[in-house]
C-alpha atoms as a PDB file:
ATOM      1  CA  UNK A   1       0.000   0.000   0.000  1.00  0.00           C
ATOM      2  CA  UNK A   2       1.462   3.491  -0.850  1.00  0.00           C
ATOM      3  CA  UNK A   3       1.322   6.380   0.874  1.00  0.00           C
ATOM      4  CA  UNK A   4      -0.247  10.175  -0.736  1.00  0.00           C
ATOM      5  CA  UNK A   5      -1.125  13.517  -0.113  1.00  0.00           C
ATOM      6  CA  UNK A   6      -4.282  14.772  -1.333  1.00  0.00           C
ATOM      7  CA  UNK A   7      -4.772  18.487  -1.701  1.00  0.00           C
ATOM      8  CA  UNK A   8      -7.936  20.069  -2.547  1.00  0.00           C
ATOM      9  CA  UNK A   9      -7.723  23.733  -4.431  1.00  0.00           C
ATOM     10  CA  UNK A  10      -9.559  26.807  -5.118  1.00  0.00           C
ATOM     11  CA  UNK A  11      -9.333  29.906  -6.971  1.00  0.00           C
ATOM     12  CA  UNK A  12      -9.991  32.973  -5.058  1.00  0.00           C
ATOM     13  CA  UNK A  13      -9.906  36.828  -6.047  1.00  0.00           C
ATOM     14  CA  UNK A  14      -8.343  38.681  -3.459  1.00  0.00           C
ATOM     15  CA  UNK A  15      -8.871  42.192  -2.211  1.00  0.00           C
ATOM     16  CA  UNK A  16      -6.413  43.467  -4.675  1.00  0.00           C
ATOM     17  CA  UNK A  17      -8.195  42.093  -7.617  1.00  0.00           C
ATOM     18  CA  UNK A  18      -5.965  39.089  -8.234  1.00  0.00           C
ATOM     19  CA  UNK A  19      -6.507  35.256  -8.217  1.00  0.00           C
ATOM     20  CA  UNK A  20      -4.857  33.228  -5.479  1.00  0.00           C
ATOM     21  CA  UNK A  21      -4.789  29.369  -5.396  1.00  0.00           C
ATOM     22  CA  UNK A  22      -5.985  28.484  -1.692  1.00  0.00           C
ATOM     23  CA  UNK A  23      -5.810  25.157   0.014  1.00  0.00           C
ATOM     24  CA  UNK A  24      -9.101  23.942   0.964  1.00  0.00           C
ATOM     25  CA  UNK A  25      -8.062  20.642   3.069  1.00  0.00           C
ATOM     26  CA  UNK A  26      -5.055  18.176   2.855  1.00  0.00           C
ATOM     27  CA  UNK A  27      -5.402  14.651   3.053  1.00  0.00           C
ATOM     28  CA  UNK A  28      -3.021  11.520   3.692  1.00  0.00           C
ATOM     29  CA  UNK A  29      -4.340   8.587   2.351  1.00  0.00           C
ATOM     30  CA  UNK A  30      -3.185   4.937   2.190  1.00  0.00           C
ATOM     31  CA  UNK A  31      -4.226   3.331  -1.303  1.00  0.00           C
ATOM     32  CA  UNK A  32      -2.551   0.779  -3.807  1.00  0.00           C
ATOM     33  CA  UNK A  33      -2.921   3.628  -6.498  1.00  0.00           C
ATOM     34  CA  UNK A  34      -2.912   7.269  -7.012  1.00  0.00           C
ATOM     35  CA  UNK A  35      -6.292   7.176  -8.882  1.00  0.00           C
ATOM     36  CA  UNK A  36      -7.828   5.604  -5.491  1.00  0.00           C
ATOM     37  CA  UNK A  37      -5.898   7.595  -3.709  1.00  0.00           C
ATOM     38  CA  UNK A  38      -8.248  10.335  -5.190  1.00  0.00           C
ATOM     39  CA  UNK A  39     -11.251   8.951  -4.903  1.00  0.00           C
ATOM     40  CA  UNK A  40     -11.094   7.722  -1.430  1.00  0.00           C
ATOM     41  CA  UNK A  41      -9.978  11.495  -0.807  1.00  0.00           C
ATOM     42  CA  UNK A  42     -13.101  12.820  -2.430  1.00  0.00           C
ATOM     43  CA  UNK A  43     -15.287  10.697  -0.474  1.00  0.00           C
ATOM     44  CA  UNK A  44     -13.280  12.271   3.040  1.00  0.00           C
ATOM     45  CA  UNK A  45     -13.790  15.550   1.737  1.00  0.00           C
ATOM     46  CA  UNK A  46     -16.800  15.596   1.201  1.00  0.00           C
ATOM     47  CA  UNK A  47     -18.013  13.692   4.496  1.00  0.00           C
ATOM     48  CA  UNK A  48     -16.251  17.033   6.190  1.00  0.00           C
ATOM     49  CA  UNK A  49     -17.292  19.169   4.219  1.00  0.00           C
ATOM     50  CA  UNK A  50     -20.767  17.806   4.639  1.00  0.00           C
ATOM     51  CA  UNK A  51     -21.359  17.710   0.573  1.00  0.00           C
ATOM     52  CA  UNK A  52     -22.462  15.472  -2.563  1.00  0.00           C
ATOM     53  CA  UNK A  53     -20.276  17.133  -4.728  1.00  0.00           C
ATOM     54  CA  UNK A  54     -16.292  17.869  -3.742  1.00  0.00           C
ATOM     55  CA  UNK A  55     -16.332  20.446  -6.573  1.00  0.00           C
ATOM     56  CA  UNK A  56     -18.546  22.713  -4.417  1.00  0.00           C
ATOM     57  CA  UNK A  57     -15.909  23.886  -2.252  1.00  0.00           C
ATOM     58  CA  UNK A  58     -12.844  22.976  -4.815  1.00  0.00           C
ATOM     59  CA  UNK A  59     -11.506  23.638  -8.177  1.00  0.00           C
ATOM     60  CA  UNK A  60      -8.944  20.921  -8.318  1.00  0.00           C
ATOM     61  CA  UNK A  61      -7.295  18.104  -6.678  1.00  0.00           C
ATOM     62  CA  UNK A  62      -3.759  17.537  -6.749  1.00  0.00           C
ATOM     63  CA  UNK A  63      -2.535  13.874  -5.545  1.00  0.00           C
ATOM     64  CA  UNK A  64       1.258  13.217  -4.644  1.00  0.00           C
ATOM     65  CA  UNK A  65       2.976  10.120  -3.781  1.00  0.00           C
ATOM     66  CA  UNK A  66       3.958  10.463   0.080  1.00  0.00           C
ATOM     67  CA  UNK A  67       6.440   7.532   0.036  1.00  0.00           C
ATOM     68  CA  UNK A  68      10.073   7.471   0.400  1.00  0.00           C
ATOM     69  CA  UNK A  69      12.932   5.143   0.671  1.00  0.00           C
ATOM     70  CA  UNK A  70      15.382   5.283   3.399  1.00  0.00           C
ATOM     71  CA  UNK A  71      19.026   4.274   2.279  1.00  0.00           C
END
């Protein structure tokens, strides 16, 4: 099982006019894939969230593999 970290994204204008990317919630999730990895992150958000859509609060999701090798 690999290890990844989910982030979910929005774009935001700020007071000076210009769009900012802002974290909406980070997520570690164990999965054998990166494409479960996302969906069992969707599910998580949206439990907290309290939605039936992720894309409510979200633009995008970004998935990275958390796992390392020690030497």
């Amino acid at each position: 099982m690999s290890h990844f970290v989910v982030c979910f994204t929005k774009d935001v204008l700020g007071d000076n006019g210009r769009q900012a990317e802002i974290c909406q919630r980070i997520l570690e999730i164990d999965a054998p894939t990166e494409s479960e990895a996302k969906e069992i992150a969707k599910e998580r958000f949206c439990k907290a969230e309290r939605l039936c859509d992720w894309s409510l609060h979200a633009d995008r999701i970004r998935v990275k593999s958390a796992d390392f090798s020690v030497a």
